[in-house]
Protein backbone atom coordinates (compact mmCIF):
# COMPACT_ATOMS: atom_id res chain seq x y z
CA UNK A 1 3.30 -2.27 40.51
CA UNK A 2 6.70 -2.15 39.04
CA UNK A 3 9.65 -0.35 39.78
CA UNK A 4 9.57 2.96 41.43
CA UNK A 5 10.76 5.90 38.84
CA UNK A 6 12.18 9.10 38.52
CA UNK A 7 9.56 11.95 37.37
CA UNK A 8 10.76 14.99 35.53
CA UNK A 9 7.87 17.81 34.65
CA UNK A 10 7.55 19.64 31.74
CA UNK A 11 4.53 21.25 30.82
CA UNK A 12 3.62 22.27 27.05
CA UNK A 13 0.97 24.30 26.16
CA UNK A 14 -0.01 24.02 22.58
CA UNK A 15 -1.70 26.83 21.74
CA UNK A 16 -2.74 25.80 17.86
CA UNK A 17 -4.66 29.41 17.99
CA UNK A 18 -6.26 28.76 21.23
CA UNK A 19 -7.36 25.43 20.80
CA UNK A 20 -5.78 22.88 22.49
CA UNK A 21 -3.86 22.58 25.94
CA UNK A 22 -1.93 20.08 26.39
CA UNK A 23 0.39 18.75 29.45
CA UNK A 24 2.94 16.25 29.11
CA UNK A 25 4.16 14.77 31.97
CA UNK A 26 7.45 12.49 31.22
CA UNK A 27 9.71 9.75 33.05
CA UNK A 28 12.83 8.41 33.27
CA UNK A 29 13.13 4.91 34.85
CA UNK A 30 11.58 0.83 34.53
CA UNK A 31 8.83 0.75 32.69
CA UNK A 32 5.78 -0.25 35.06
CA UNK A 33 5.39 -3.18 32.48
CA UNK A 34 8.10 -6.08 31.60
CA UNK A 35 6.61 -9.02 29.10
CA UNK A 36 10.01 -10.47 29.00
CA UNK A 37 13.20 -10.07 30.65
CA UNK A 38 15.10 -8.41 27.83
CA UNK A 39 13.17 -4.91 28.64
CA UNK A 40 15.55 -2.39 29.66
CA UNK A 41 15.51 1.30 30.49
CA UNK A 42 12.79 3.08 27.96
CA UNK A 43 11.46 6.52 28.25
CA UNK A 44 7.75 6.65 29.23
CA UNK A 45 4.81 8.82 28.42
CA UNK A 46 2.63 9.45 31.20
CA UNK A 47 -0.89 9.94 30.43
CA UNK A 48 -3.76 10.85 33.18
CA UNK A 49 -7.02 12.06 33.02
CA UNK A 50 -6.14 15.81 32.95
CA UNK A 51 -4.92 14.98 29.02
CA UNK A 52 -8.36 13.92 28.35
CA UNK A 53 -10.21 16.47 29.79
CA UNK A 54 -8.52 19.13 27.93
CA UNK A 55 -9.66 17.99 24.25
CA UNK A 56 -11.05 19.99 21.58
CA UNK A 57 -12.23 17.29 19.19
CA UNK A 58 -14.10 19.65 16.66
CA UNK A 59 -10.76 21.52 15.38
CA UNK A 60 -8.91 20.95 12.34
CA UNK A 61 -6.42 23.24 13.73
CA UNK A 62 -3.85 20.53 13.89
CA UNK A 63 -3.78 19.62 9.91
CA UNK A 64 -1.72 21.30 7.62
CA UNK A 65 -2.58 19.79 4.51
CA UNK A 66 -4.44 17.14 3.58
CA UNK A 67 -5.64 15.15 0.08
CA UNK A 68 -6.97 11.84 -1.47
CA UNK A 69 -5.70 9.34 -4.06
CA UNK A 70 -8.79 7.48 -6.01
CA UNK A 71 -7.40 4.24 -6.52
CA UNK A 72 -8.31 3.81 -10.65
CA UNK A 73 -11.57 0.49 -11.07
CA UNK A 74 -11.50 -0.94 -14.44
CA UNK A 75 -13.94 -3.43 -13.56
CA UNK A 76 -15.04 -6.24 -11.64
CA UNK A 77 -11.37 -7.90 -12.22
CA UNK A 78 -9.43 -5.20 -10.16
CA UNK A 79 -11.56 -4.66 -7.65
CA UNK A 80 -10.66 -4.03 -3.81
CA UNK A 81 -12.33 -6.01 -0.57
CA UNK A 82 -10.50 -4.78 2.03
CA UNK A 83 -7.61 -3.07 2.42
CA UNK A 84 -5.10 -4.78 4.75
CA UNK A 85 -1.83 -3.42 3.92
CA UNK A 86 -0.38 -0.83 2.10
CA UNK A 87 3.04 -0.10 1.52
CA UNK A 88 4.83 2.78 -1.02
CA UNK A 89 7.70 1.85 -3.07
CA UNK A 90 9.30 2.59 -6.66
CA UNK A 91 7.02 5.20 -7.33
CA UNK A 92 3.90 2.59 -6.82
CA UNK A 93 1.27 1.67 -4.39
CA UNK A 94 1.00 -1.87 -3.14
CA UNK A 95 -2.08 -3.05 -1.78
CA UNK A 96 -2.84 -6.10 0.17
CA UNK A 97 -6.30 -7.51 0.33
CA UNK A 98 -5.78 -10.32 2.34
CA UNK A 99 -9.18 -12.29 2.88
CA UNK A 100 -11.74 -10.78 -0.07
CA UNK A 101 -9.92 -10.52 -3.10
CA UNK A 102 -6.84 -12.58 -1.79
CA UNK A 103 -4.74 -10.95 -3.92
CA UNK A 104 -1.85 -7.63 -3.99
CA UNK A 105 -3.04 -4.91 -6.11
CA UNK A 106 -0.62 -2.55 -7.46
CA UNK A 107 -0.88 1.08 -8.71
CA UNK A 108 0.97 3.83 -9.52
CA UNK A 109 1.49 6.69 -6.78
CA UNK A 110 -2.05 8.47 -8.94
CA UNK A 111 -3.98 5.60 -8.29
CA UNK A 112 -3.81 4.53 -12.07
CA UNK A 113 -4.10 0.34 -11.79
CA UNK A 114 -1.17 -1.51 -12.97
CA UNK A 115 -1.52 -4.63 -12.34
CA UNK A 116 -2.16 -7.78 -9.21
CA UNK A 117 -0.83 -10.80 -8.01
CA UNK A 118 -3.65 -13.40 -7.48
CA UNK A 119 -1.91 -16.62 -8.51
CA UNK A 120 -4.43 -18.63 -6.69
CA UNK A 121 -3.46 -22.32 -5.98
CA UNK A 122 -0.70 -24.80 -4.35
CA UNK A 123 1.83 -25.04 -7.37
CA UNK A 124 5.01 -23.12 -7.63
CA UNK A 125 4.09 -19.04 -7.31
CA UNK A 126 0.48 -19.49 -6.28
CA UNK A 127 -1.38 -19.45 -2.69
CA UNK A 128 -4.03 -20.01 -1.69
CA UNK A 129 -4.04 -16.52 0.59
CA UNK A 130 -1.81 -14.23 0.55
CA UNK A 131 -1.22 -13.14 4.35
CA UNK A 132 0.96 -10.26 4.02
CA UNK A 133 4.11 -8.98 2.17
CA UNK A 134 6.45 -6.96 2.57
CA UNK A 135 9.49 -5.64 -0.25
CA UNK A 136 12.76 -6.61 -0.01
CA UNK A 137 14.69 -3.24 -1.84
CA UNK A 138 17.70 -4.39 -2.13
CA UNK A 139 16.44 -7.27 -4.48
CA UNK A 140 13.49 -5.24 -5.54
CA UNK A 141 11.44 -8.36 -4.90
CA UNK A 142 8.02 -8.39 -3.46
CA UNK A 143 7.80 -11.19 -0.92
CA UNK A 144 4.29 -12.75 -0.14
CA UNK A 145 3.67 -15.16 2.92
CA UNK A 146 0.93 -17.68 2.24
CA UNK A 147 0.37 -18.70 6.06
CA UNK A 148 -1.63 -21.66 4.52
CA UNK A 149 1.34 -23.73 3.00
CA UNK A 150 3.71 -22.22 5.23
CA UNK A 151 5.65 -20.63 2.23
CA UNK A 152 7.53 -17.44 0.94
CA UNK A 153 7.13 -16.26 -2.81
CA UNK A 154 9.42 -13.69 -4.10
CA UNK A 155 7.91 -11.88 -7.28
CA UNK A 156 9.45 -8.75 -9.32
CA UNK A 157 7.81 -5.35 -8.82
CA UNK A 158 5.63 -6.18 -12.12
CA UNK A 159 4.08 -9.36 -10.18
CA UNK A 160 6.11 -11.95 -11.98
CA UNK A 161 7.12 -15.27 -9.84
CA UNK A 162 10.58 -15.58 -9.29
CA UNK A 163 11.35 -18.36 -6.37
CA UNK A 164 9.75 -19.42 -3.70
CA UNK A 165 10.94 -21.19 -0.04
CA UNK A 166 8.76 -23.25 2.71
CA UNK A 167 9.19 -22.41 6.27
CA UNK A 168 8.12 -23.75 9.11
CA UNK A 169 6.28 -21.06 11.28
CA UNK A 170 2.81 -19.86 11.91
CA UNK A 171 3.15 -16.16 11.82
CA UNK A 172 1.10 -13.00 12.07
CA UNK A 173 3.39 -10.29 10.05
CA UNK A 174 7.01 -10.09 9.15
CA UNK A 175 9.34 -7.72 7.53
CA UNK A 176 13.52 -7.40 6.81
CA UNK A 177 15.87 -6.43 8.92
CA UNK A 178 19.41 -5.74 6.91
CA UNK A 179 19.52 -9.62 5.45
CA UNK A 180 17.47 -11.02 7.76
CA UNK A 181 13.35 -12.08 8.56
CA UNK A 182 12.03 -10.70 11.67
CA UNK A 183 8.84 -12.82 12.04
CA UNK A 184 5.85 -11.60 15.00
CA UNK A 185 4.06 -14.61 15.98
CA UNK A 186 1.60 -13.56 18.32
CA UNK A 187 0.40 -17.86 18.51
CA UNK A 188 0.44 -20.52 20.45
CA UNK A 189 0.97 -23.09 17.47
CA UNK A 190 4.51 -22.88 17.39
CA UNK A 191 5.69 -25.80 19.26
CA UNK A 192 8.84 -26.78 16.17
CA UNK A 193 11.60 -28.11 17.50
CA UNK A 194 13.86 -26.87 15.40
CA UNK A 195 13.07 -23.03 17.33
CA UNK A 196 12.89 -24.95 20.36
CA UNK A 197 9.81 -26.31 22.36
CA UNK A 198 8.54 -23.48 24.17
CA UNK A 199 6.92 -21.09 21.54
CA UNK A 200 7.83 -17.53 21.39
CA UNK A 201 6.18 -14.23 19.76
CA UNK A 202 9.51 -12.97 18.14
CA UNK A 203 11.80 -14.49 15.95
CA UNK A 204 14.28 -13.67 13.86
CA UNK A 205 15.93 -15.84 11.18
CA UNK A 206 18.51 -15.28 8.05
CA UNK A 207 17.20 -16.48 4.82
CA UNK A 208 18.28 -20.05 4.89
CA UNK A 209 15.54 -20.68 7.85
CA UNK A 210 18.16 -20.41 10.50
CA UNK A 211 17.78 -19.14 13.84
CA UNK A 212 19.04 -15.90 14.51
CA UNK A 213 17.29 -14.44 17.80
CA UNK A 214 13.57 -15.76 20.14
CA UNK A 215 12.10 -13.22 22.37
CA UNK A 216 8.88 -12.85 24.42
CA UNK A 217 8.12 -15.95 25.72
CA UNK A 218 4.08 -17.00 24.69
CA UNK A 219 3.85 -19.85 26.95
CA UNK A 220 1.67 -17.77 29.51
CA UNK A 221 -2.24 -18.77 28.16
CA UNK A 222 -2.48 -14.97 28.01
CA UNK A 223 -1.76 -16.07 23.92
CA UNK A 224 -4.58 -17.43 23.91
CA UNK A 225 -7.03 -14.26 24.36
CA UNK A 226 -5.49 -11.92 22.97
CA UNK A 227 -4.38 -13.78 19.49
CA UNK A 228 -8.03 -13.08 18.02
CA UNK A 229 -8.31 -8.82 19.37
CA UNK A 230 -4.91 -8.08 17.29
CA UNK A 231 -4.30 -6.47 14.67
CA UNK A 232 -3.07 -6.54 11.01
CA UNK A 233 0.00 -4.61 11.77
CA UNK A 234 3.04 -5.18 14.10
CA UNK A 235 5.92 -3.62 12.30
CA UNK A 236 6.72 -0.46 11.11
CA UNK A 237 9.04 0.95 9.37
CA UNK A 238 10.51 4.41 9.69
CA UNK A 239 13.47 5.55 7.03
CA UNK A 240 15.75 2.42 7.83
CA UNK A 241 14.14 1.58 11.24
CA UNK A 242 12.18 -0.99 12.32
CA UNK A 243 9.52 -1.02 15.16
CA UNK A 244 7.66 -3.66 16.83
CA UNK A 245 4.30 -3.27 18.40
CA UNK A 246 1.01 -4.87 19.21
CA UNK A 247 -2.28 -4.58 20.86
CA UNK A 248 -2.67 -4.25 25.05
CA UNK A 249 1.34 -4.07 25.35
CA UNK A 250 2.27 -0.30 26.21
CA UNK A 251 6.06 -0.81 24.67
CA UNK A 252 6.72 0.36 21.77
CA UNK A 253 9.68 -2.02 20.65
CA UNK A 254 13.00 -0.76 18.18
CA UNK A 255 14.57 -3.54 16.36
CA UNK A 256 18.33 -3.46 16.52
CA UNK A 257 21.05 -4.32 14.26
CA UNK A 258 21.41 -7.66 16.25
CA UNK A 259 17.74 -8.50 16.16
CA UNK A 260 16.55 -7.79 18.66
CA UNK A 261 13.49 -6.20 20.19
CA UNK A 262 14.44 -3.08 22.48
CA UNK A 263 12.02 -0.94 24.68
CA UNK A 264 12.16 2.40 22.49
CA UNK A 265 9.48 4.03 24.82
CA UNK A 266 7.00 2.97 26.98
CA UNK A 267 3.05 4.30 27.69
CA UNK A 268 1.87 5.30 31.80
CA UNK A 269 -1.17 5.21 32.60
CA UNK A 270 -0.48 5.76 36.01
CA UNK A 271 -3.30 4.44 38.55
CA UNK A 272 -5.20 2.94 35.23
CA UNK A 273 -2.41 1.13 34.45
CA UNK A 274 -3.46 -2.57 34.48
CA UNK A 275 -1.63 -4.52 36.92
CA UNK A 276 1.32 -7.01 37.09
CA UNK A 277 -1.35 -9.58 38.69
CA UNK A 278 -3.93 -9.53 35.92
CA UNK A 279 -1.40 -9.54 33.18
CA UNK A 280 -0.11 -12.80 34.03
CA UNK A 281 -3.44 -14.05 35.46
CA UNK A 282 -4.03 -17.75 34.23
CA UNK A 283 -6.71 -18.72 35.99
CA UNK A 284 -9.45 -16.80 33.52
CA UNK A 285 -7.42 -16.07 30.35
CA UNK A 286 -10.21 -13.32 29.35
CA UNK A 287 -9.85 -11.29 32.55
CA UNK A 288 -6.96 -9.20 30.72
CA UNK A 289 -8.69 -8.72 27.60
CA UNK A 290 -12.13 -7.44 29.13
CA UNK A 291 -10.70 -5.31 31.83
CA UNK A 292 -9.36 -3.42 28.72
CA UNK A 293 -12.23 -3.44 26.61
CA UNK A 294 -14.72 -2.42 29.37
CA UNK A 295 -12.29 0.49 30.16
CA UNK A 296 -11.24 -0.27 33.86
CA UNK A 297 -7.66 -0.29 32.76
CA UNK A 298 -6.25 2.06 29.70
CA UNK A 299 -3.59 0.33 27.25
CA UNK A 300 -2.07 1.09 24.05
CA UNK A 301 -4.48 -0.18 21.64
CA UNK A 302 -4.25 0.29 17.91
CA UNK A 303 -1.23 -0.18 15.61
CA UNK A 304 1.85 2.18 15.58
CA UNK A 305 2.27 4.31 12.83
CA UNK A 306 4.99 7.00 12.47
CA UNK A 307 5.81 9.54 9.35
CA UNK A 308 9.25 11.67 8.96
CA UNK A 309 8.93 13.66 11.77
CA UNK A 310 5.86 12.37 14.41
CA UNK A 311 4.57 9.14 15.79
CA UNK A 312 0.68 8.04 16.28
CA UNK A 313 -1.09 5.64 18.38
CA UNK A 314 -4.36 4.30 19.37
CA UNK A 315 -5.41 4.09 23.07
CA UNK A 316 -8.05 2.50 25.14
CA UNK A 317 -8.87 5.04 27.62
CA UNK A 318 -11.69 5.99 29.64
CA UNK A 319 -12.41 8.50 32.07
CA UNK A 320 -12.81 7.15 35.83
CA UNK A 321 -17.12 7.99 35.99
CA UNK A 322 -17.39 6.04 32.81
CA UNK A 323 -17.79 2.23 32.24
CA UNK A 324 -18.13 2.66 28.51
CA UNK A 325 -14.64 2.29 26.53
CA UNK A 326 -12.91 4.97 24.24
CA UNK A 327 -9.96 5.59 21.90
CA UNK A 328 -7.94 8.27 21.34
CA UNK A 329 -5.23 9.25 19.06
CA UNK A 330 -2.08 10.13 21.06
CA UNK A 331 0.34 12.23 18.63
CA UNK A 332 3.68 12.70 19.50
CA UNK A 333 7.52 13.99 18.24
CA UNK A 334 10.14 12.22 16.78
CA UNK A 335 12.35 13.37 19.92
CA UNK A 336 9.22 12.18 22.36
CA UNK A 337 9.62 15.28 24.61
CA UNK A 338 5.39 17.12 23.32
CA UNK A 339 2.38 14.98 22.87
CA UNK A 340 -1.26 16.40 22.03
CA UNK A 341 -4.38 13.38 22.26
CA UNK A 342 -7.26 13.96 19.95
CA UNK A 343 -10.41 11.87 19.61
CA UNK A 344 -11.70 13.38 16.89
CA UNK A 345 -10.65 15.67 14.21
CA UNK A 346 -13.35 17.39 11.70
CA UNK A 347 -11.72 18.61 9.25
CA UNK A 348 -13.03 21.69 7.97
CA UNK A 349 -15.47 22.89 5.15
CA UNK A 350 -14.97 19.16 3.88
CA UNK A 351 -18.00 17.66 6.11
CA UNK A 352 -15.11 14.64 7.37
CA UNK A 353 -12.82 13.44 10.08
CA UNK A 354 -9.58 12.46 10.27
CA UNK A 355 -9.74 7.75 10.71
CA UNK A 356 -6.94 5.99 11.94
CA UNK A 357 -4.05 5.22 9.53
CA UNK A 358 -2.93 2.16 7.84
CA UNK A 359 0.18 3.90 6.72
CA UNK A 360 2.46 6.23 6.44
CA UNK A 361 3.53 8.52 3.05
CA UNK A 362 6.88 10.67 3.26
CA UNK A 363 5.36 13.10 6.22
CA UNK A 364 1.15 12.21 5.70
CA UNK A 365 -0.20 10.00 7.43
CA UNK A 366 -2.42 7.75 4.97
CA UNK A 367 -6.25 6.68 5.90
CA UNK A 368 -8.94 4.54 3.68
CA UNK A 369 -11.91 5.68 2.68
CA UNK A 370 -14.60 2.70 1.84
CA UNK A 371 -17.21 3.39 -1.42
CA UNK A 372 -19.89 2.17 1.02
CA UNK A 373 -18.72 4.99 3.09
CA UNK A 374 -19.34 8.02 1.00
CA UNK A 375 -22.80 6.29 -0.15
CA UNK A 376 -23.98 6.24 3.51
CA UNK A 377 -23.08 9.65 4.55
CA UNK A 378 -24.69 10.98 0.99
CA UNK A 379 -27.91 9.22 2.31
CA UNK A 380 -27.38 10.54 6.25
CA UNK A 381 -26.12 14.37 5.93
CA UNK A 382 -26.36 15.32 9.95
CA UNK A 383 -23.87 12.07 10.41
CA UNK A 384 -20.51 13.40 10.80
CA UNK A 385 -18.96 10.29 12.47
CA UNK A 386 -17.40 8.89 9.36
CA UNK A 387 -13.95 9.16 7.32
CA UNK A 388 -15.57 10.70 4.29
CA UNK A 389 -14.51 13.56 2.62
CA UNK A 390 -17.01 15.71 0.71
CA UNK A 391 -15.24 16.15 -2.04
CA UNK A 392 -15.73 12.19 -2.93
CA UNK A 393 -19.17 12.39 -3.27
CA UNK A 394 -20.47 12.33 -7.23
CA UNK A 395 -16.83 10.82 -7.62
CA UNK A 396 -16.94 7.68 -6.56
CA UNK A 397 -19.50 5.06 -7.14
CA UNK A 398 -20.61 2.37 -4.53
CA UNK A 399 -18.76 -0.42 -6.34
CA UNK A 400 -15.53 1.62 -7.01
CA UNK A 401 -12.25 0.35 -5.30
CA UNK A 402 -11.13 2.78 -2.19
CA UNK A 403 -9.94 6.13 -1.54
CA UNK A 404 -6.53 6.77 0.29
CA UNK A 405 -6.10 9.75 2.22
CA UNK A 406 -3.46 11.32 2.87
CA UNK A 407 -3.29 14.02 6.04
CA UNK A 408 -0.20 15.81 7.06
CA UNK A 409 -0.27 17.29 10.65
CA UNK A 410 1.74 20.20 11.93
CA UNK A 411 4.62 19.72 13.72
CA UNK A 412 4.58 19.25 17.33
């Protein structure tokens, strides 16, 4: 499967006070996995079953500091469904509920509530949901797709409407590359002729709606299973780099000046690696999805997140006796030469674990605790599965908005 590579050994052993060992196992070469022909030469990080074995999932041994913002409810007005995106800028929060409150909440970096943007509607400034956003810092405008009416709305940092443009895609997330839209698709719907008739999952445009760059071809009915198992999150953003990234693809993609989406590194499963046959398999569109989900093959699974100085993932992994799927956390450095996989971090004294991110905050990465949350584990006290913190409890009341949490690992 693939091209054949060159393997280069280096063994790590992270001691973390006698915790964790850890083996990373890197190589240099074509990535076992090409979704379009654009992917070049990216450094891969090979992952076998020996890195699962040798987990210690009960240590907090890896955090160095860790604390929670209480996002400020003033009442029924300001409250929080779900969180869907967050983003830091200006001193400020910005929330996204996408779906429940269909609006963007913002607050200051305390949690104090400021103000939303929840201009509900088809006239000039309103949507009718608000799909995602990102902030555009040299204009200090916050930009809001409505994926409804096909539209872009540019407010000011207080929520005020500025301007607003149509365009003519279908699209999953976005963000800004220098003075241009980067756009990630992920659908089949966009058959326009003005981007040409064969639909593709990344495009890049400058802000009069022309056509910049097209990669990663989605005419493969692959699109079609795997649009409704992805994620909120595609890009991310690391100091003035962009990354691109999304569910059962093991690239992890870095935008460059010209637009373009280029291998940064690439995840080996080795033998679980799922193969070039049943990738492109059109005959039984769901064959890719479920050999995933029932844990015969391992893939990168959950967004990519990545603070000052380390990167996280999600993977679906699962060890070879085992039919039964399950994620891990693969950590790793900024120079992608030490990795240590977790499943599950308790943190100490604090009755909680360590959930997945949605963010990232300077060097913490930044989790969400759910009101519903802290009620359940105040009625269940031997559950310890849950992202709750026991400092919450008697501080937050089951129709409060959310908690962010903020965790800071050591440095690998």
């Amino acid at each position: 499967m693939g091209n054949s590579k060159f393997y280069f050994e280096k063994i790590y052993y992270c001691n973390m006070k006698g915790i964790f060992i850890v083996f990373v196992v890197f190589s240099i070469g074509c990535s076992n996995y090409s979704h379009d022909a654009d992917d070049k030469v990216a450094i891969s990080i090979f992952i076998s079953e020996l890195d699962l074995q040798n987990l210690n999932n009960k240590s907090s041994e890896l955090i160095e500091d860790y604390y929670y913002v209480k996002l400020e409810t003033i009442d029924t007005m300001n409250l929080i469904g779900r969180i869907d995106k967050v983003v830091f800028y200006n001193k400020k929060i910005f929330i996204l509920d996408r779906s429940i409150s269909k609006a963007i909440f913002i607050f200051t970096e305390q949690g104090d509530y400021l103000s939303k943007i929840d201009q509900l509607g088809e006239g000039p400034g309103e949507f009718r949901e608000p799909y995602d956003f990102i902030i555009n810092s040299k204009s200090n405008q916050i930009i809001v797709y409505c994926k409804k009416n096909m539209k872009l709305i540019c407010y000011d940092l207080n929520g005020e409407f500025n301007t607003e443009s149509k365009i003519e895609l279908s699209f999953r997330s976005f963000e800004m590359n220098q003075d241009n839209y980067c756009f990630f698709t992920h659908s089949i719907y966009n058959y326009l002729e003005r981007y040409g008739e064969v639909p593709y999952d990344f495009i890049a445009l400058d802000f009069s709606g022309n056509l910049l760059t097209k990669q990663f071809s989605n005419s493969m009915e692959i699109g079609k299973s795997v649009i409704v198992f992805t994620h909120n999150k595609y890009f991310t953003l690391k100091n003035n780099d962009i990354f691109l990234s999304w569910i059962f693809n093991d690239t992890i993609y870095k935008i460059s000046k010209e637009n373009k989406a280029v291998p940064f590194c690439y995840f080996d499963f080795g033998e679980h690696s799922i193969p070039e046959q049943v990738i492109n398999n059109n005959d039984d569109i769901y064959i890719y999805k479920d050999v995933v989900m029932d844990g015969l093959y391992w893939s990168k699974y959950g967004p990519f997140e990545a603070t000052d100085s380390l990167f996280m993932i999600q993977i679906s992994a699962g060890i070879s006796d085992e039919t039964q799927n399950n994620f891990y956390f693969v950590l790793f450095a900024e120079n992608l030469v030490s990795k240590i996989i977790f499943k599950e971090i308790e943190i100490e004294n604090d009755d909680g674990v360590f959930s997945f991110p949605v963010t990232t905050y300077n060097d913490y990465f930044v989790s969400v605790v759910y009101p519903e949350e802290v009620i359940f584990i105040k009625e269940n006290k031997g559950d310890k599965k849950l992202p709750i913190l026991k400092g919450l409890e008697g501080k937050i009341r089951k129709f409060d908005n959310p908690v962010l949490m903020f965790t800071k690992f050591y440095k690998l």
